[in-house]
C-alpha atoms as a PDB file:
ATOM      1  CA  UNK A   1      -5.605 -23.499   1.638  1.00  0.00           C
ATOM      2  CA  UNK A   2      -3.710 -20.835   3.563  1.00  0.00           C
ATOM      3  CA  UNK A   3      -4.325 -20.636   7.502  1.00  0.00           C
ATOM      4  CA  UNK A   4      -5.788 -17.184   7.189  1.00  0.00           C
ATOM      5  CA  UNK A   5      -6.930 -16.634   4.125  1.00  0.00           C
ATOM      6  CA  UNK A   6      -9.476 -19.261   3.637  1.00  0.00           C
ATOM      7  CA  UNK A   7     -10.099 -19.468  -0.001  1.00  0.00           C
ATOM      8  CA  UNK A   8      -8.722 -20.999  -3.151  1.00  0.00           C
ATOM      9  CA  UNK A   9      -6.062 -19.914  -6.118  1.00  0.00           C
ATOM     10  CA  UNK A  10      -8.769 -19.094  -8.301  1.00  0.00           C
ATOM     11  CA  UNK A  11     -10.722 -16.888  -5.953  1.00  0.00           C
ATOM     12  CA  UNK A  12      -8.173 -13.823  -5.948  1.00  0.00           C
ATOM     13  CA  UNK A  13      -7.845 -12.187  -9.361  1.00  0.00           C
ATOM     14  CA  UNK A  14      -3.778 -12.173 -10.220  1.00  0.00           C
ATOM     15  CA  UNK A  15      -3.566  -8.414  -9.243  1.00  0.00           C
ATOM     16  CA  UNK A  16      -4.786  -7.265  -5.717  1.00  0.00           C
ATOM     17  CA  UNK A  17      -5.054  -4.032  -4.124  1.00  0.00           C
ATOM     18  CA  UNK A  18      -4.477  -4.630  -0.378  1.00  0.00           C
ATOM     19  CA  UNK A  19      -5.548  -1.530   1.980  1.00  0.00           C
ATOM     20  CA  UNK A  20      -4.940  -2.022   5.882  1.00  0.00           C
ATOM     21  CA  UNK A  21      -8.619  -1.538   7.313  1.00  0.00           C
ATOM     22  CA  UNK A  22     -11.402  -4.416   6.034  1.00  0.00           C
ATOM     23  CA  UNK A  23     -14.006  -1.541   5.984  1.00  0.00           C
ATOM     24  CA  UNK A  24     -11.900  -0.148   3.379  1.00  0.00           C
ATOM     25  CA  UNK A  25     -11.611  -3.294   1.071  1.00  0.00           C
ATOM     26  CA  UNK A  26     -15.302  -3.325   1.091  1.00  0.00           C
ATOM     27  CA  UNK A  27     -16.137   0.278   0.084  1.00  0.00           C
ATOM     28  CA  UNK A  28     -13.511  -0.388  -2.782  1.00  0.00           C
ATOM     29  CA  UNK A  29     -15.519  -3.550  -3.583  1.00  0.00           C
ATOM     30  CA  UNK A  30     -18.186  -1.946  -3.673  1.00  0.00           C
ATOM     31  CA  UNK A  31     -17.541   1.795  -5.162  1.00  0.00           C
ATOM     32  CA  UNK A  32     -15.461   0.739  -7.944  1.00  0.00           C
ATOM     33  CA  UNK A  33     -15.895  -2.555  -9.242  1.00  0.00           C
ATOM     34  CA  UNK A  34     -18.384  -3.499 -11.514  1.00  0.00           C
ATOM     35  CA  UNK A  35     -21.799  -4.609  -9.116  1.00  0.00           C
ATOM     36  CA  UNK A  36     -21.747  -8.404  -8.150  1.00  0.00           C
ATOM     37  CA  UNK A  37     -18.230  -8.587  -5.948  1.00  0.00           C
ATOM     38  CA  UNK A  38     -17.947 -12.059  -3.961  1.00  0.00           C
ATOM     39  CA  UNK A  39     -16.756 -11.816  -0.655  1.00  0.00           C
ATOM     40  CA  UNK A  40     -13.912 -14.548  -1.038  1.00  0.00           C
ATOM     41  CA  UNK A  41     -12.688 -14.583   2.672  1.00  0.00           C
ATOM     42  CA  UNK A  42     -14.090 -13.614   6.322  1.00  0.00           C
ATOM     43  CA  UNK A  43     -11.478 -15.355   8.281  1.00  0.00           C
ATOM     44  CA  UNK A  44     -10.398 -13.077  11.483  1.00  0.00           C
ATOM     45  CA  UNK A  45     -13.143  -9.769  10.134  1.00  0.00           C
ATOM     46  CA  UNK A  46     -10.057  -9.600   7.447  1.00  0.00           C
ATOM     47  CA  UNK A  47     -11.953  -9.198   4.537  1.00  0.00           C
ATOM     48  CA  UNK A  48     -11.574  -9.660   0.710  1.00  0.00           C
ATOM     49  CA  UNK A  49     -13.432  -9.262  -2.317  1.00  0.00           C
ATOM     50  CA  UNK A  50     -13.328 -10.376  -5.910  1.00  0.00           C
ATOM     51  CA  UNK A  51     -14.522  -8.354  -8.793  1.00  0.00           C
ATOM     52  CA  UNK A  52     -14.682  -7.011 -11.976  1.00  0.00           C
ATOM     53  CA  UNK A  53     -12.907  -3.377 -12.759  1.00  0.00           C
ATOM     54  CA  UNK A  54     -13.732  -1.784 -16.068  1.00  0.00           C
ATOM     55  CA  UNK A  55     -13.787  -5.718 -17.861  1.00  0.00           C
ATOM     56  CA  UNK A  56     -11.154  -7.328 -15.978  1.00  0.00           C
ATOM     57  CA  UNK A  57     -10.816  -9.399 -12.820  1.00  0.00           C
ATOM     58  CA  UNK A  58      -9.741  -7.556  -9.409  1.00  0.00           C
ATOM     59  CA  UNK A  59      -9.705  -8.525  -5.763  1.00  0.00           C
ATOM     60  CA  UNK A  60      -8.970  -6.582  -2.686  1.00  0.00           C
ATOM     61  CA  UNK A  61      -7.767  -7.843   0.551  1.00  0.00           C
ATOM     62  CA  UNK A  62      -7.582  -6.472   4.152  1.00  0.00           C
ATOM     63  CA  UNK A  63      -4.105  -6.538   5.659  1.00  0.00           C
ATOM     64  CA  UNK A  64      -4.127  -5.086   8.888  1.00  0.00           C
ATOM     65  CA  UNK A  65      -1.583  -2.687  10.162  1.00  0.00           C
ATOM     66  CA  UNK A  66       2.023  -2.922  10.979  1.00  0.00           C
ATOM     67  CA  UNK A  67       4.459  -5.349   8.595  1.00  0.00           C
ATOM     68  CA  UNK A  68       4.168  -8.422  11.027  1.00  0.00           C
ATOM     69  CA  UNK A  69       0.326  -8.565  10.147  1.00  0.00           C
ATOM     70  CA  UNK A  70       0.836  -7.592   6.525  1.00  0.00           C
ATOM     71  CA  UNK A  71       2.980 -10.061   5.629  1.00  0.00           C
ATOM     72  CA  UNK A  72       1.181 -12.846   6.266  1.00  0.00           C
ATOM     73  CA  UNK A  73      -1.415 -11.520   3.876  1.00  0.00           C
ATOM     74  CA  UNK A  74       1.517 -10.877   1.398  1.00  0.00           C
ATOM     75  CA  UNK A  75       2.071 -14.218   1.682  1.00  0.00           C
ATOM     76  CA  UNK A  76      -0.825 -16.029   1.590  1.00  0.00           C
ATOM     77  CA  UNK A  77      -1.674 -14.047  -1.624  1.00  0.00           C
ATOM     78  CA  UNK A  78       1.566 -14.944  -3.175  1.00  0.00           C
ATOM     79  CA  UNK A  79       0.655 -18.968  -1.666  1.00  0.00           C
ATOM     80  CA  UNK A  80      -2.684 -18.589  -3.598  1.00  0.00           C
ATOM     81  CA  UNK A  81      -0.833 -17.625  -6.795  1.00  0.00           C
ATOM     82  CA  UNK A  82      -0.992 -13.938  -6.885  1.00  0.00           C
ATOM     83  CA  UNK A  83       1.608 -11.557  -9.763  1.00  0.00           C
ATOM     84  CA  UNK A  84       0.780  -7.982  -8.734  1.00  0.00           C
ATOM     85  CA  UNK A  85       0.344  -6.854  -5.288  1.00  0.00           C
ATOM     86  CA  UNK A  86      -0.399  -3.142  -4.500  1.00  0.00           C
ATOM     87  CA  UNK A  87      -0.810  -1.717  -1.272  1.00  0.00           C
ATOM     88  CA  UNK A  88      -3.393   1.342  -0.863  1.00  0.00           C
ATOM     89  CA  UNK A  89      -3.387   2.983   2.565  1.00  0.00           C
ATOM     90  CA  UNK A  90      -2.086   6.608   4.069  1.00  0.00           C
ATOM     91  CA  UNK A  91       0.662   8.137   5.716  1.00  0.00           C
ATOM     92  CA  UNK A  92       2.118  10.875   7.410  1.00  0.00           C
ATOM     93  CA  UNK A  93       3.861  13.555   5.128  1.00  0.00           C
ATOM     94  CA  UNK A  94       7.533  14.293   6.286  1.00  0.00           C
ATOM     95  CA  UNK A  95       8.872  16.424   3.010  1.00  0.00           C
ATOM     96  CA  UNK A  96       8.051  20.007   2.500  1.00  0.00           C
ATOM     97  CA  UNK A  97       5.063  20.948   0.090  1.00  0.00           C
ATOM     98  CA  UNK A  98       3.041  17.682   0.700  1.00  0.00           C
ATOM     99  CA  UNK A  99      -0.084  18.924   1.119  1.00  0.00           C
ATOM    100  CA  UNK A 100      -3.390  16.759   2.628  1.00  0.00           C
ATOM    101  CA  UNK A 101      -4.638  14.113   0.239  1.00  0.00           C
ATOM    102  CA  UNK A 102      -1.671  14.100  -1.798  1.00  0.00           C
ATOM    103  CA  UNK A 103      -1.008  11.307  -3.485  1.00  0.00           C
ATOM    104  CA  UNK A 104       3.019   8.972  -3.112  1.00  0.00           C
ATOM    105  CA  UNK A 105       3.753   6.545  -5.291  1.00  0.00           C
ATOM    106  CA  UNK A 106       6.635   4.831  -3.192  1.00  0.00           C
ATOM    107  CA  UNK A 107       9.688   4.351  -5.622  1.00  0.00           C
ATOM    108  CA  UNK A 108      11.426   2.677  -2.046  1.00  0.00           C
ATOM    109  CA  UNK A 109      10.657   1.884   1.174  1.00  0.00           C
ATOM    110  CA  UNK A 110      12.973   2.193   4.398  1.00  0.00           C
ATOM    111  CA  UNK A 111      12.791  -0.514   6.617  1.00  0.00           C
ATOM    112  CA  UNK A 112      12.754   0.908   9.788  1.00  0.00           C
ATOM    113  CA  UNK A 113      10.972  -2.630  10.908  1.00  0.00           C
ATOM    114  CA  UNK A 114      12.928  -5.821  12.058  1.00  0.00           C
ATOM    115  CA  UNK A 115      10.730  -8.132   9.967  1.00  0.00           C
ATOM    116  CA  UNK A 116      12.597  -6.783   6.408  1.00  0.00           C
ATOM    117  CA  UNK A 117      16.093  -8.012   8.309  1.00  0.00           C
ATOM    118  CA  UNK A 118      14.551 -11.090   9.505  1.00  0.00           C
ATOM    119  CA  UNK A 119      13.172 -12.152   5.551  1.00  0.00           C
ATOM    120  CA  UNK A 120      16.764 -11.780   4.140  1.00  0.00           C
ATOM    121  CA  UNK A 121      18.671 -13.357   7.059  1.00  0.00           C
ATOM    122  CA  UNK A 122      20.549 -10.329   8.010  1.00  0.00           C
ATOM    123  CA  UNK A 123      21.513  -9.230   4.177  1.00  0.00           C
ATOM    124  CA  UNK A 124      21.517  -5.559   3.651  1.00  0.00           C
ATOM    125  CA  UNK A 125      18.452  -5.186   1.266  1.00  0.00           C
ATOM    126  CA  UNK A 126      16.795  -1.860  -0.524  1.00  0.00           C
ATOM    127  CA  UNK A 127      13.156  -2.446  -0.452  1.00  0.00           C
ATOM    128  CA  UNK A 128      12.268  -1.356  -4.127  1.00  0.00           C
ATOM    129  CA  UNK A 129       8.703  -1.060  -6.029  1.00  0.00           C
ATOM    130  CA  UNK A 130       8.123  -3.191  -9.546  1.00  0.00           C
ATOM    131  CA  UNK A 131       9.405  -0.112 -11.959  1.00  0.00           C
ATOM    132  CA  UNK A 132       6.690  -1.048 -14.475  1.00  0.00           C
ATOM    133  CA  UNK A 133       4.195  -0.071 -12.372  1.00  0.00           C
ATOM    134  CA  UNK A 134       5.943   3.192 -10.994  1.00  0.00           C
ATOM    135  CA  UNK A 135       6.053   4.540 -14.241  1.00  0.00           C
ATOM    136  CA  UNK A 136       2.526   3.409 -15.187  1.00  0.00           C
ATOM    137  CA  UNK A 137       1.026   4.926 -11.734  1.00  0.00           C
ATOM    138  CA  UNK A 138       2.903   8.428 -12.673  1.00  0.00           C
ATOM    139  CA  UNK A 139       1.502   8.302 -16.646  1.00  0.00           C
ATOM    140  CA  UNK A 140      -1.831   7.519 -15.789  1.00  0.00           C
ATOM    141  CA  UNK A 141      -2.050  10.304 -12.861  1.00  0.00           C
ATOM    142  CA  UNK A 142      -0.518  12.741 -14.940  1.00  0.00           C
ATOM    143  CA  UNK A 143      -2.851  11.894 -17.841  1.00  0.00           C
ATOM    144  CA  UNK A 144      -5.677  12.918 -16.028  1.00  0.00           C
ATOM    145  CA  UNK A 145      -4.464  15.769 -14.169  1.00  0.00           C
ATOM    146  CA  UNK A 146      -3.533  14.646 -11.253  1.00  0.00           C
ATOM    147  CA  UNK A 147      -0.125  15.591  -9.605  1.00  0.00           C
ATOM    148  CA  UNK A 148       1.819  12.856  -7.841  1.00  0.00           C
ATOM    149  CA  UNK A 149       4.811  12.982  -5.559  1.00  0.00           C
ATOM    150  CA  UNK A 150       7.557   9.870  -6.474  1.00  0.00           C
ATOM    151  CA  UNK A 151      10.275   9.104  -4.046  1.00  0.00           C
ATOM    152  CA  UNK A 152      11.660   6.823  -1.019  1.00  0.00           C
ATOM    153  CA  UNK A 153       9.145   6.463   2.088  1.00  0.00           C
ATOM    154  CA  UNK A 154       9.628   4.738   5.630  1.00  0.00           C
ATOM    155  CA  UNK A 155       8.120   2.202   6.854  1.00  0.00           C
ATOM    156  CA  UNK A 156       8.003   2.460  10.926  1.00  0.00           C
ATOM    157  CA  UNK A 157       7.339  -0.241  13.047  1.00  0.00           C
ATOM    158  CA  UNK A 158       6.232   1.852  15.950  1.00  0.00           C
ATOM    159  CA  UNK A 159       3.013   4.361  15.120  1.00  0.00           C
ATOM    160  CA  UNK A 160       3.839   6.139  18.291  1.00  0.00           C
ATOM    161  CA  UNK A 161       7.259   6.749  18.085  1.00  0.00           C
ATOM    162  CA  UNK A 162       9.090   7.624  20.984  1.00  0.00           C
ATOM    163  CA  UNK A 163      12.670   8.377  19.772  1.00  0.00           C
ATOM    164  CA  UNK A 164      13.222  12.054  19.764  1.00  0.00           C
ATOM    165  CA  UNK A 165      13.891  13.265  16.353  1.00  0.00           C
ATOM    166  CA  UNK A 166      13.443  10.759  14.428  1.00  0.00           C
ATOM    167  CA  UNK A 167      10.849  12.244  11.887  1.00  0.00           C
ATOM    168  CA  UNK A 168      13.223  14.872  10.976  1.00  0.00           C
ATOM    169  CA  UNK A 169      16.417  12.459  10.443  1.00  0.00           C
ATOM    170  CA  UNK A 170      13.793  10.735   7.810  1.00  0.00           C
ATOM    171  CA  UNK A 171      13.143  13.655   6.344  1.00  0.00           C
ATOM    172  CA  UNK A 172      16.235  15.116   6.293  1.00  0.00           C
ATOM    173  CA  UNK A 173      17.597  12.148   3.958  1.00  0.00           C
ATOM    174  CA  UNK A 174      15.080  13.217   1.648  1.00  0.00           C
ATOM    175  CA  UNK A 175      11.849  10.720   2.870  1.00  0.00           C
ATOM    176  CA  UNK A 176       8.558  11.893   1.757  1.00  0.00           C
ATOM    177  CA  UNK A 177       6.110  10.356   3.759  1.00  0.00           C
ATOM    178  CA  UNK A 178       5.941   7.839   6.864  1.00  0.00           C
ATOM    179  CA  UNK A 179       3.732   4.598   7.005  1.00  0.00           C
ATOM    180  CA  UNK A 180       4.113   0.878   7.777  1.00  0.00           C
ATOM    181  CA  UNK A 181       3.646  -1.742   5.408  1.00  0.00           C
ATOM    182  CA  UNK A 182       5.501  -1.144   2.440  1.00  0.00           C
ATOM    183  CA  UNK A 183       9.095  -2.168   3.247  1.00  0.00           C
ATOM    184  CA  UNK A 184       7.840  -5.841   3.935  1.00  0.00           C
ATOM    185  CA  UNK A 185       6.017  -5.363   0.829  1.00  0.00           C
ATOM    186  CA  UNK A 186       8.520  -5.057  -1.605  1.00  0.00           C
ATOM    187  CA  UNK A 187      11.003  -7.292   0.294  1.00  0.00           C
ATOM    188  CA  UNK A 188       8.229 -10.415  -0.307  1.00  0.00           C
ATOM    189  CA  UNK A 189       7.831  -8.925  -3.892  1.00  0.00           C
ATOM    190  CA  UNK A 190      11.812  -9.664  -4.883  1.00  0.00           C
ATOM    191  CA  UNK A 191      12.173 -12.837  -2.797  1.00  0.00           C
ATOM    192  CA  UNK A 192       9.242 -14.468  -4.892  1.00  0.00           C
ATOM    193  CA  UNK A 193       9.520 -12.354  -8.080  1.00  0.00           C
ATOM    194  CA  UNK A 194       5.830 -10.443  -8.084  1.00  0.00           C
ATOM    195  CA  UNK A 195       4.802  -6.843  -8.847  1.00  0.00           C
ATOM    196  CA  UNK A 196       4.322  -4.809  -6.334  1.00  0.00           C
ATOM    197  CA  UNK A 197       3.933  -0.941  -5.521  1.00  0.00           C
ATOM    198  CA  UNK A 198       2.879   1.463  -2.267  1.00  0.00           C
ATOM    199  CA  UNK A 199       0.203   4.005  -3.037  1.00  0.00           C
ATOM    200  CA  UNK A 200      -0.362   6.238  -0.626  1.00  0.00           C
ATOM    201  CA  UNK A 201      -2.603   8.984   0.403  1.00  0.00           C
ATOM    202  CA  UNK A 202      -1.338  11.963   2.998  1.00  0.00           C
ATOM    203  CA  UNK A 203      -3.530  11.802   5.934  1.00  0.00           C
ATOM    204  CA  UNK A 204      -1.254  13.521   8.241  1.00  0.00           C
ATOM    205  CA  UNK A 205       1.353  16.375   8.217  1.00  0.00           C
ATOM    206  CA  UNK A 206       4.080  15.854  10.526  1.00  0.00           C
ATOM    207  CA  UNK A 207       5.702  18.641  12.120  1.00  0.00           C
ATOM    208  CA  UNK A 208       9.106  16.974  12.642  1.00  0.00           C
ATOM    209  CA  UNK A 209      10.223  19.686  15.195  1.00  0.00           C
ATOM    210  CA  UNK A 210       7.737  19.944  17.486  1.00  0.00           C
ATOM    211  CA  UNK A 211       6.862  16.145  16.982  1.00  0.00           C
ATOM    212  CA  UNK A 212       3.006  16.486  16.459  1.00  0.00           C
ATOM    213  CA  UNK A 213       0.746  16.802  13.281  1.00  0.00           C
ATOM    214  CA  UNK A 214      -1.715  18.263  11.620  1.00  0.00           C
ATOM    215  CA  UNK A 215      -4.563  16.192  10.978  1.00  0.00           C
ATOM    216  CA  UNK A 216      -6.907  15.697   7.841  1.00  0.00           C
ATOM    217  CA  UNK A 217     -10.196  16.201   8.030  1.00  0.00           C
ATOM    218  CA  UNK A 218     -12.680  12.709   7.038  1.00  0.00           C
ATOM    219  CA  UNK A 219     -14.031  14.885   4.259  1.00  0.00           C
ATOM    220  CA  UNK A 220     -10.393  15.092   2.601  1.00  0.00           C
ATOM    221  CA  UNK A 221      -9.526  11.949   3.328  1.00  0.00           C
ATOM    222  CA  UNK A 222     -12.414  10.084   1.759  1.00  0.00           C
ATOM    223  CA  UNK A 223     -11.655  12.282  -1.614  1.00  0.00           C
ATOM    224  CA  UNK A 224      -7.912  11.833  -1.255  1.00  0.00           C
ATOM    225  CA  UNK A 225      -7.982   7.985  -0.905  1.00  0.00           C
ATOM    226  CA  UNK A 226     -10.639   7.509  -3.697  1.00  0.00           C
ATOM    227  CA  UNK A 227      -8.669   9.403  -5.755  1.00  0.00           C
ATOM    228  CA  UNK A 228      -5.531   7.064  -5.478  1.00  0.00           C
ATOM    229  CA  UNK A 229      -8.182   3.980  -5.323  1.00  0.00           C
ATOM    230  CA  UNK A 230      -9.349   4.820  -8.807  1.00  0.00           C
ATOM    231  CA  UNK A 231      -5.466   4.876 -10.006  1.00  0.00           C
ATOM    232  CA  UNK A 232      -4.942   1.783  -8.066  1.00  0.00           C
ATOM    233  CA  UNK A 233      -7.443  -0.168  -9.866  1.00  0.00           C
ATOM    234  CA  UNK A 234      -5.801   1.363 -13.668  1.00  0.00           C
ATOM    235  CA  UNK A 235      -2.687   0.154 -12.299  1.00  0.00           C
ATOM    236  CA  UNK A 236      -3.824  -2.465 -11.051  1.00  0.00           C
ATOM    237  CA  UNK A 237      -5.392  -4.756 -14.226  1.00  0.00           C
ATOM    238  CA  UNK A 238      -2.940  -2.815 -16.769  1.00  0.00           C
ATOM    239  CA  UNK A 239      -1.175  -5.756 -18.768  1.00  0.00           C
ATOM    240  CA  UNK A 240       1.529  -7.430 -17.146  1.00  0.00           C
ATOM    241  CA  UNK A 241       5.390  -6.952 -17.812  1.00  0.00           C
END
């Protein structure tokens, strides 16, 4: 049993969505799996859930924020035998004609965090999303409608950043969004060969010159994120590669 996940192998479904705030893998819990969830760990108010999502088995697991705290979840999934790991959260929109509750699929990930150098002993390493589940994300939101933006995000290790310009560098190399999990993400996905892909909903647009933002409002958030929950979950128990 893993020090901070406190469960067993067979209480996380093989795919997991894994959202940053607990109150957020509980509302997924329960808004869109089937009724009759089990809460399958409590340890540290990080919780997770087990479920059922249109027939098939699904859990959802608090992370925190920040890639120091989400990789130990990352791990402890992988310890308790997870395949498919996909993170659901929000970021800040860098590029030009994001709008607010956009949806990202995150083809790459900038690690603009220590941890990613620290996993690969020093190696220069391109955090990269499973491509299976790229393409699958962009069929399925296109299918029903739904416009998507694919492309590289960053993953910060600071959320207040002091370094002057820094937003616009990103975007200026053709970054889409800003948040800060998904580079340690898809560094643990290729060092123990699992699926994994970002998902992310714009909460914020940056203005990269004048180093503030424009924020969404809870009403637009709530319809933004559920939005790229319901994809998540498609994604999320579609077969395996």
């Amino acid at each position: 049993m893993p020090v901070h996940l406190r469960a067993e192998p067979s209480d996380y479904a093989p795919a997991v969505l894994v959202p940053g705030d607990p109150r957020r893998a509980r509302y997924i819990a329960e808004t869109f799996f089937e009724p009759g969830a089990r809460c399958v760990n409590e340890e540290r108010g990080m919780l997770g859930y087990t479920g059922i999502f249109k027939g098939k088995p699904i859990s959802v697991q608090s992370a925190g924020m920040g890639c120091a705290s989400a990789a130990i979840y990352y791990s402890e999934l992988i310890q308790l035998g997870v395949k498919r790991i996909i993170r659901v959260g929000t970021a800040g929109g860098l590029a030009d004609g994001l709008r607010m509750a956009d949806t990202v699929v995150a083809i790459s990930a900038t690690a603009d965090d220590p941890i990613v150098g620290l996993l690969t002993n020093g190696e220069p390493h391109a955090p990269t999303a499973s491509w299976s589940l790229i393409e699958r994300s962009v069929n399925l939101a296109r299918a029903g409608g739904a416009t998507v933006h694919v492309g590289p995000i960053v993953s910060s290790a600071l959320f207040y950043d002091p370094r002057p310009g820094m937003m616009q560098s990103w975007k200026d190399r053709g970054h889409l969004a800003v948040e800060m999990e998904a580079a340690v993400l898809y560094t643990l996905g290729a060092i123990h060969k699992i699926e994994t892909l970002c998902l992310v909903t714009i909460s914020d647009l940056i203005a990269t010159t004048e180093g503030t933002s424009q924020r969404i409002s809870d009403d637009e958030l709530k319809l933004g994120v559920d939005r790229m929950t319901a994809l998540a979950c498609d994604v999320a128990i579609s077969d395996f590669s």
